[in-house]
Protein backbone atom coordinates (compact mmCIF):
# COMPACT_ATOMS: atom_id res chain seq x y z
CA UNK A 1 86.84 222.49 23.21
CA UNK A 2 86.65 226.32 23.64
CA UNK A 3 86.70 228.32 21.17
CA UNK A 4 88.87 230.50 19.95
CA UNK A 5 88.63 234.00 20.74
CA UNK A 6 91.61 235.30 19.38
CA UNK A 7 93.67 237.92 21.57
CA UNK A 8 91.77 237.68 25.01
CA UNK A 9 90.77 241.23 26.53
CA UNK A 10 93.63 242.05 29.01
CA UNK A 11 92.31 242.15 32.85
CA UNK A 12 92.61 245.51 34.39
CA UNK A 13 95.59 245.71 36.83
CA UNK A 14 93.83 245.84 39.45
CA UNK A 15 92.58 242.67 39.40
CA UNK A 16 96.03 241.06 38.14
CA UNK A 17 97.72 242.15 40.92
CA UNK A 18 95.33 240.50 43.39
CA UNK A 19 96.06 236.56 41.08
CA UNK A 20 99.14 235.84 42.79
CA UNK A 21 99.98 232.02 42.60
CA UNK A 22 99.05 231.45 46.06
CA UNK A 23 95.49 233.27 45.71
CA UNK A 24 94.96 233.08 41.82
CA UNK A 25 91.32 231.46 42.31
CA UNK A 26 90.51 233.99 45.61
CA UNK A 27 89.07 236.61 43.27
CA UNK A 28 85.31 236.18 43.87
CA UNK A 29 85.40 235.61 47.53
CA UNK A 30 83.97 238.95 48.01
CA UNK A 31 80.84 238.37 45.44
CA UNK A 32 80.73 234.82 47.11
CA UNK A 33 79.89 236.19 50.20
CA UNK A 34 77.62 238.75 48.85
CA UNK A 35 75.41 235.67 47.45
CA UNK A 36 76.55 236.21 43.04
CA UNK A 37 78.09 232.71 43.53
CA UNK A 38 74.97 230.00 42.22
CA UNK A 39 72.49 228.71 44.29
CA UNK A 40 73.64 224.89 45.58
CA UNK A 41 72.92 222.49 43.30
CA UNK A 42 71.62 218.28 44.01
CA UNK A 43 74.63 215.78 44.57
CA UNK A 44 75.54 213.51 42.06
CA UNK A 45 76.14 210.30 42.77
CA UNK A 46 80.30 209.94 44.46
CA UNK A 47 82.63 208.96 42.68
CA UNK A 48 83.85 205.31 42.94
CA UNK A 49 87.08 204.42 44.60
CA UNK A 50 88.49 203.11 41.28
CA UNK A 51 86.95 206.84 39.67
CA UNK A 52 88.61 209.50 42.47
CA UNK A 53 90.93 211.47 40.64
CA UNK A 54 93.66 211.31 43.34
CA UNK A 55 97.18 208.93 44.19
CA UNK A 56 97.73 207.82 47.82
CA UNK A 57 100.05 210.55 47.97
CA UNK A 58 98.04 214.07 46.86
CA UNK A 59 98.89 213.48 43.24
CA UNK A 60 96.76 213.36 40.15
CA UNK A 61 97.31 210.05 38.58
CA UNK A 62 98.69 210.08 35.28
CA UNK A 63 96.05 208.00 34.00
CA UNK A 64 93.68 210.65 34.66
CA UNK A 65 95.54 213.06 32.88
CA UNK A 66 93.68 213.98 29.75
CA UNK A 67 94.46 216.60 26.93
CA UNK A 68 91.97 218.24 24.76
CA UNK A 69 92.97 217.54 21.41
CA UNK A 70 91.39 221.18 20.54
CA UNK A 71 94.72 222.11 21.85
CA UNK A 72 96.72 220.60 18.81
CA UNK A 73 93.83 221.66 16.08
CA UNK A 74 96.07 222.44 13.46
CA UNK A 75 99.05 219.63 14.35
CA UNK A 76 96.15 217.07 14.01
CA UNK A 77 95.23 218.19 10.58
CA UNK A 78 98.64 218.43 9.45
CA UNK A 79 99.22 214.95 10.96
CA UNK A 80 96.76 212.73 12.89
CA UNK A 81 98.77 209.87 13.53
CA UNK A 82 102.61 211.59 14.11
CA UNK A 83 100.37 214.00 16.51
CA UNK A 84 98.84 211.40 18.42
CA UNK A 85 101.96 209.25 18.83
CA UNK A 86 103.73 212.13 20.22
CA UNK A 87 101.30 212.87 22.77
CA UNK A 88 101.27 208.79 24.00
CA UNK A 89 105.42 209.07 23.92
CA UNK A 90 105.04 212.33 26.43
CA UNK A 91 102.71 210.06 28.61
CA UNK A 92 99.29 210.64 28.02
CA UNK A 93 96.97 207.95 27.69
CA UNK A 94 93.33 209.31 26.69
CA UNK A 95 92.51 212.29 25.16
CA UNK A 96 89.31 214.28 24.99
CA UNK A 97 88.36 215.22 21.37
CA UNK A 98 87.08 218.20 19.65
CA UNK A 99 85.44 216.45 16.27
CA UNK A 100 87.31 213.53 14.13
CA UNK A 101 89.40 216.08 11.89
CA UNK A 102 87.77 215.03 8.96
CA UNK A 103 87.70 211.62 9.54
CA UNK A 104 84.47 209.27 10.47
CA UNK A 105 84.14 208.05 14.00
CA UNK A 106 85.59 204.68 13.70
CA UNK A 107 88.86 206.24 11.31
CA UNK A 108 88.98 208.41 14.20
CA UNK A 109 89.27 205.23 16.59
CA UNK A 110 91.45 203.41 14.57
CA UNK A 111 94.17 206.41 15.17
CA UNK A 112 93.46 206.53 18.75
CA UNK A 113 94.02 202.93 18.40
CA UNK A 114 97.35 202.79 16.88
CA UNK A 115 98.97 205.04 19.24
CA UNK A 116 97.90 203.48 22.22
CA UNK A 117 95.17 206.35 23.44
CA UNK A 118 91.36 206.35 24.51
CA UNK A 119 89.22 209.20 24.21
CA UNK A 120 87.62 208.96 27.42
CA UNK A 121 85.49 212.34 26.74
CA UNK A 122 84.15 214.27 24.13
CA UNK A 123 82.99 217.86 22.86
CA UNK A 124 79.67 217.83 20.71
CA UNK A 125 77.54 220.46 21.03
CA UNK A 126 73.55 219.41 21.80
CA UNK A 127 71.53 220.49 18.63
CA UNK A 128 69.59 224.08 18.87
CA UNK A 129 66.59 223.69 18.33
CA UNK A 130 67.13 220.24 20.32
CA UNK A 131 66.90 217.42 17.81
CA UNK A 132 66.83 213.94 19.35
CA UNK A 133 67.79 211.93 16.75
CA UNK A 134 70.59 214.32 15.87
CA UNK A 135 71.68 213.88 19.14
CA UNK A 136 71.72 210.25 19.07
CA UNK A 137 73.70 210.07 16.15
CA UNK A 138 76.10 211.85 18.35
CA UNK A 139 75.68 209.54 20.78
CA UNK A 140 76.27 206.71 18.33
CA UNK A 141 79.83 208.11 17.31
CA UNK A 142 80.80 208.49 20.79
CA UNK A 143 80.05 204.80 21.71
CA UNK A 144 82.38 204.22 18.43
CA UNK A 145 85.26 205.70 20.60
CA UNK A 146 84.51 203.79 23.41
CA UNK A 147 84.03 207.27 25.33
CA UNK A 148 82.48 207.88 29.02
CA UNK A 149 81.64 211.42 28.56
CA UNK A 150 80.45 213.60 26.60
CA UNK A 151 80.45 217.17 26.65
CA UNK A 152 78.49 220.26 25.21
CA UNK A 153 81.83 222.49 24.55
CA UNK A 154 80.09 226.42 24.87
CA UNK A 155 76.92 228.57 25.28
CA UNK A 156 76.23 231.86 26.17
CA UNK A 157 76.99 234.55 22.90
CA UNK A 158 73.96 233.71 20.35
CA UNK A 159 72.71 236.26 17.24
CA UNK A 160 72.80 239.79 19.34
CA UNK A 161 75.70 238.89 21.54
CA UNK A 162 76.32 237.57 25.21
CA UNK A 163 73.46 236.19 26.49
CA UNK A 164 72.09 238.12 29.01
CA UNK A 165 68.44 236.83 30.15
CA UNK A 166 67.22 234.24 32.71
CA UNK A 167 64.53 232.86 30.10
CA UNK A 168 67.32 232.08 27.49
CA UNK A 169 69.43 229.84 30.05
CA UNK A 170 66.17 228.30 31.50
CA UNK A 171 65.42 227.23 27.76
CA UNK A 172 68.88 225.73 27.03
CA UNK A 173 68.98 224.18 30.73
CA UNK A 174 65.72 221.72 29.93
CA UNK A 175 68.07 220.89 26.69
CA UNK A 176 70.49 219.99 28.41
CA UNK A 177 68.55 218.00 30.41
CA UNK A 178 66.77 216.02 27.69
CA UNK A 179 70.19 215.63 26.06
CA UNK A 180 71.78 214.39 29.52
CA UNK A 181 68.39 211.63 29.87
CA UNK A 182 68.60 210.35 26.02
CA UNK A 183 73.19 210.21 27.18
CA UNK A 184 72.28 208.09 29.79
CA UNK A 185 69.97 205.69 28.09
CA UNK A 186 72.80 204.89 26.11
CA UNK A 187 75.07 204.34 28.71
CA UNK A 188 77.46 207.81 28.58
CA UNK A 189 78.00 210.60 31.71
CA UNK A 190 76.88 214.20 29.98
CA UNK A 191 78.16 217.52 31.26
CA UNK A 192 78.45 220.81 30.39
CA UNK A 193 82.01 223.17 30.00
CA UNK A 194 82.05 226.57 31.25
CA UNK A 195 83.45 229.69 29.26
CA UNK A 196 83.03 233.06 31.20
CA UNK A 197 79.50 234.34 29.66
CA UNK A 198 77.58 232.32 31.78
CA UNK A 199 79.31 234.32 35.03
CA UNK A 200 77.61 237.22 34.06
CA UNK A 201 74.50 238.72 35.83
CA UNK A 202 71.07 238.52 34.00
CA UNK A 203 68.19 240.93 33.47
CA UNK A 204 70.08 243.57 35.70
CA UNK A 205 70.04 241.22 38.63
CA UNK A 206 72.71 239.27 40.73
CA UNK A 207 71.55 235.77 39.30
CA UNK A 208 73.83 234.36 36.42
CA UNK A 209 73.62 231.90 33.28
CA UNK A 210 75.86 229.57 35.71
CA UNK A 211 73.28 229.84 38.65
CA UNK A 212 70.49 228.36 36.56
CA UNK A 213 72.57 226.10 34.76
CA UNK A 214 73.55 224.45 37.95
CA UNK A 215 70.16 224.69 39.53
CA UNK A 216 67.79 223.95 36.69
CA UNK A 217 69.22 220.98 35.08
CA UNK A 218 69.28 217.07 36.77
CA UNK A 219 72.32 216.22 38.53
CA UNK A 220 71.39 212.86 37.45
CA UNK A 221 71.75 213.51 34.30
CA UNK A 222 74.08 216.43 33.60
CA UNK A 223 77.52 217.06 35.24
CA UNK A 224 80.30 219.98 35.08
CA UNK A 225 83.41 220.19 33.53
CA UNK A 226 84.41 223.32 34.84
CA UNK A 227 87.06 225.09 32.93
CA UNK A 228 89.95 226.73 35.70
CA UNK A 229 90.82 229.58 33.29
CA UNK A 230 87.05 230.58 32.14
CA UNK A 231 86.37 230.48 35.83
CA UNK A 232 88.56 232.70 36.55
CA UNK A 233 87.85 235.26 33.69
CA UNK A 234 84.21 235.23 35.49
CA UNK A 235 85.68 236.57 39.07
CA UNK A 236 84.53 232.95 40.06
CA UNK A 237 86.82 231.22 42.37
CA UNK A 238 86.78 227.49 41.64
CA UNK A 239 87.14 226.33 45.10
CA UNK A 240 84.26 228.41 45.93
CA UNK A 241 82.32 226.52 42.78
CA UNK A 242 83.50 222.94 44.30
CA UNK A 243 82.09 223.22 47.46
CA UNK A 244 78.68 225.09 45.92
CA UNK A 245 78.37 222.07 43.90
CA UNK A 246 79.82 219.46 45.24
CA UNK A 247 79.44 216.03 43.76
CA UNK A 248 78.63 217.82 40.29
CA UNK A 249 81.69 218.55 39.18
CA UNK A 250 83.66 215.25 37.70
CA UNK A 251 85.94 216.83 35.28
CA UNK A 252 88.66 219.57 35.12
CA UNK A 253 90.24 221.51 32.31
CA UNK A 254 93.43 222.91 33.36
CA UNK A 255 94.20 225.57 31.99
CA UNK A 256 96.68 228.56 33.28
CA UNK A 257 96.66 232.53 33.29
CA UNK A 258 99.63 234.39 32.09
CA UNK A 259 100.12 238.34 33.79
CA UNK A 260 97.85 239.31 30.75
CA UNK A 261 95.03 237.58 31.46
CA UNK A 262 95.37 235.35 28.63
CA UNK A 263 96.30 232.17 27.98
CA UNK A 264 99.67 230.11 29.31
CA UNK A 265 101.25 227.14 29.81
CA UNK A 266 100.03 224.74 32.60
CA UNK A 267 101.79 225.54 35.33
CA UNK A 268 103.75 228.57 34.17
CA UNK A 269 101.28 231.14 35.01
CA UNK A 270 98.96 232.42 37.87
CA UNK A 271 96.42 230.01 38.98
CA UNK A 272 97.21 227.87 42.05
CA UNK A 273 96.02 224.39 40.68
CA UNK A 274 97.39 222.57 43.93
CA UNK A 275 94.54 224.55 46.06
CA UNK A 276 91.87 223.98 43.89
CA UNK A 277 92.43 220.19 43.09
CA UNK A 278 92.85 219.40 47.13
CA UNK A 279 89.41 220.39 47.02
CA UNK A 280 88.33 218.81 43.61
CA UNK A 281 89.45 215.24 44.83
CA UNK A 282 87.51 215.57 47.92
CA UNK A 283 84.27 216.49 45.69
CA UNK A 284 84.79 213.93 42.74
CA UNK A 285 86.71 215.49 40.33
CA UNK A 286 88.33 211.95 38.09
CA UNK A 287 89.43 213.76 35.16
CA UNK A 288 92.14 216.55 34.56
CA UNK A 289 92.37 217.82 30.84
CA UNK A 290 94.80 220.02 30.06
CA UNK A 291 94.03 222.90 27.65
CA UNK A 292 95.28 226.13 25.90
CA UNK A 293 92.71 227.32 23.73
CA UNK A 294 95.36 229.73 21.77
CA UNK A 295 97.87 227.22 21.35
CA UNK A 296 98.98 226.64 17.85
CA UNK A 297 97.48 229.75 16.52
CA UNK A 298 99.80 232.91 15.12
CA UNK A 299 102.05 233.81 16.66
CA UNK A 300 102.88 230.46 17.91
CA UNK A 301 103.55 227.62 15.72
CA UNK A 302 101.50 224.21 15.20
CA UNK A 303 104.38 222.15 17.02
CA UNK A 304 104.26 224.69 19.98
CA UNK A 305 100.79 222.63 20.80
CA UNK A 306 102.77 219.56 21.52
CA UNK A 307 104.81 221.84 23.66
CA UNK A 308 101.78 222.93 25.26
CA UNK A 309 100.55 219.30 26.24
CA UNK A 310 103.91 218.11 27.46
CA UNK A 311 104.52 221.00 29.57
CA UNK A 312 101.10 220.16 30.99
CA UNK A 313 101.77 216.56 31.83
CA UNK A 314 104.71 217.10 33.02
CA UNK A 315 103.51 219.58 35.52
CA UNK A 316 100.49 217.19 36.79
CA UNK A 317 102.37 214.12 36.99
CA UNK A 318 105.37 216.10 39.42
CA UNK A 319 102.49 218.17 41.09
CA UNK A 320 101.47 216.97 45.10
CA UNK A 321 98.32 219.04 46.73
């Protein structure tokens, strides 16, 4: 789940001219090199042969094509069930969520159930201050679902604005961690899901939120679900993200740039998605969740959200990288 920024600060030309679809995620080489991009982080165990996220053939397999329901918000609350049986007739099989709309865990289920869909992953965000047994109860509605991950949705803007010192992310990073421990106890994968914020340098310095993040919380315990769009926003090429943290990174959300700088269609916009996932397979990516945070909002209508995910699956299920 993201959330919803409204209209999305437009990228200065500059910069737009250089996201081409062939070099989209190329934007950061330069800072790469210059030592912004986040200190290497531990390995994670490797995926499983039954877990790697690509077909014989370079193709995502389209049962690891995922949508996050946060995409179809306002469809869901005008119709759980009608939503989620249109998204199993375009092809999808799991879903992640973004809350029950107003139903309890196991109503929740029971939809999922009915249309022939798993939620495979979740966004709940930890509890600040930490509470454990907060968290649990989390933990205990996610085992409902039958879910393998869960995921804290967004950090990085608190009371004053974006967060901008080391301290701050070191704080939320052993949070995470204790989180990720008390997930694993009870059987669950926890990661974390990038906006832009935490791509920003702290204290005046060249480390960001994302470099401590990455180096300051157990890759036993917490993995990333880095968001292709957000990435971008940050001048962060994902590529150059995969192979700094390689073995970390198990889930995608796919998400595409428009000329703006905002938000499109999968596959209709700017970011070269066969590049990046060439190198996402290789590093244990299993999960590709498509995602446009804006879609369904004004000017666009609820249904265009069930646009939005069939354009997406449509795109990774023809896709070869």
């Amino acid at each position: 789940m993201c959330v919803n920024e409204g209209s999305v600060p437009p990228l200065p030309a500059a910069r737009l001219r250089r996201l081409t679809r062939r070099g989209a995620l190329r934007a950061a080489t330069v800072a790469a090199a210059a030592g912004t991009v986040g200190a290497v982080g531990g390995l994670a165990a490797p995926a499983t042969a039954g877990e790697r996220g690509r077909g014989p053939s370079g193709r995502v397999p389209r049962d690891r094509i995922s949508v996050q329901l946060y995409t179809l918000r306002d469809q869901l609350a005008i119709d759980l069930e009608g939503t989620l049986a249109a998204l199993a007739e375009i092809g999808y099989t799991r879903v992640e969520h973004a809350g029950f709309v107003g139903r309890t865990a196991a109503a929740f289920k029971a939809a999922l159930d009915a249309a022939g869909l798993r939620a495979t992953s979740g966004h709940v965000g930890i509890p600040q201050p930490f509470d454990a047994a907060a968290w649990q109860a989390a933990l205990a509605d996610v085992h409902t679902l039958g879910s393998t991950y869960i995921v804290h949705p967004f950090f990085g803007v608190g009371p004053n604005g974006i967060i901008r010192d080391a301290a701050t992310y070191r704080a939320f990073a052993r949070d995470l961690n204790r989180a990720g421990a008390l997930a694993r106890r009870a059987g669950l994968r926890f990661g974390y899901h990038n906006h832009h914020f935490e791509f920003f340098r702290l204290d005046g310095g060249t480390r960001t939120g994302f470099d401590i993040l990455t180096a300051e919380t157990d890759p036993d315990l917490v993995h990333f679900e880095v968001d292709l769009f957000w990435s971008t926003r940050g001048a962060h090429d994902a590529v150059d993200l995969i192979r700094a943290h390689r073995g970390r990174i198990r889930q995608f959300h796919v998400k595409d740039m428009n000329a703006d700088g905002s938000f499109e269609d999968v596959g209709q916009g700017l970011i070269d998605f066969a590049r990046v996932f060439r190198h996402g397979h290789e590093a244990g990516v299993v999960e590709y969740i498509v995602e446009r945070d804006d879609a369904g909002t004004a000017p666009r209508q609820p249904a265009d959200a069930v646009t939005t995910a069939r354009v997406g699956y449509e795109y990774l299920s023809r896709l070869r990288f």
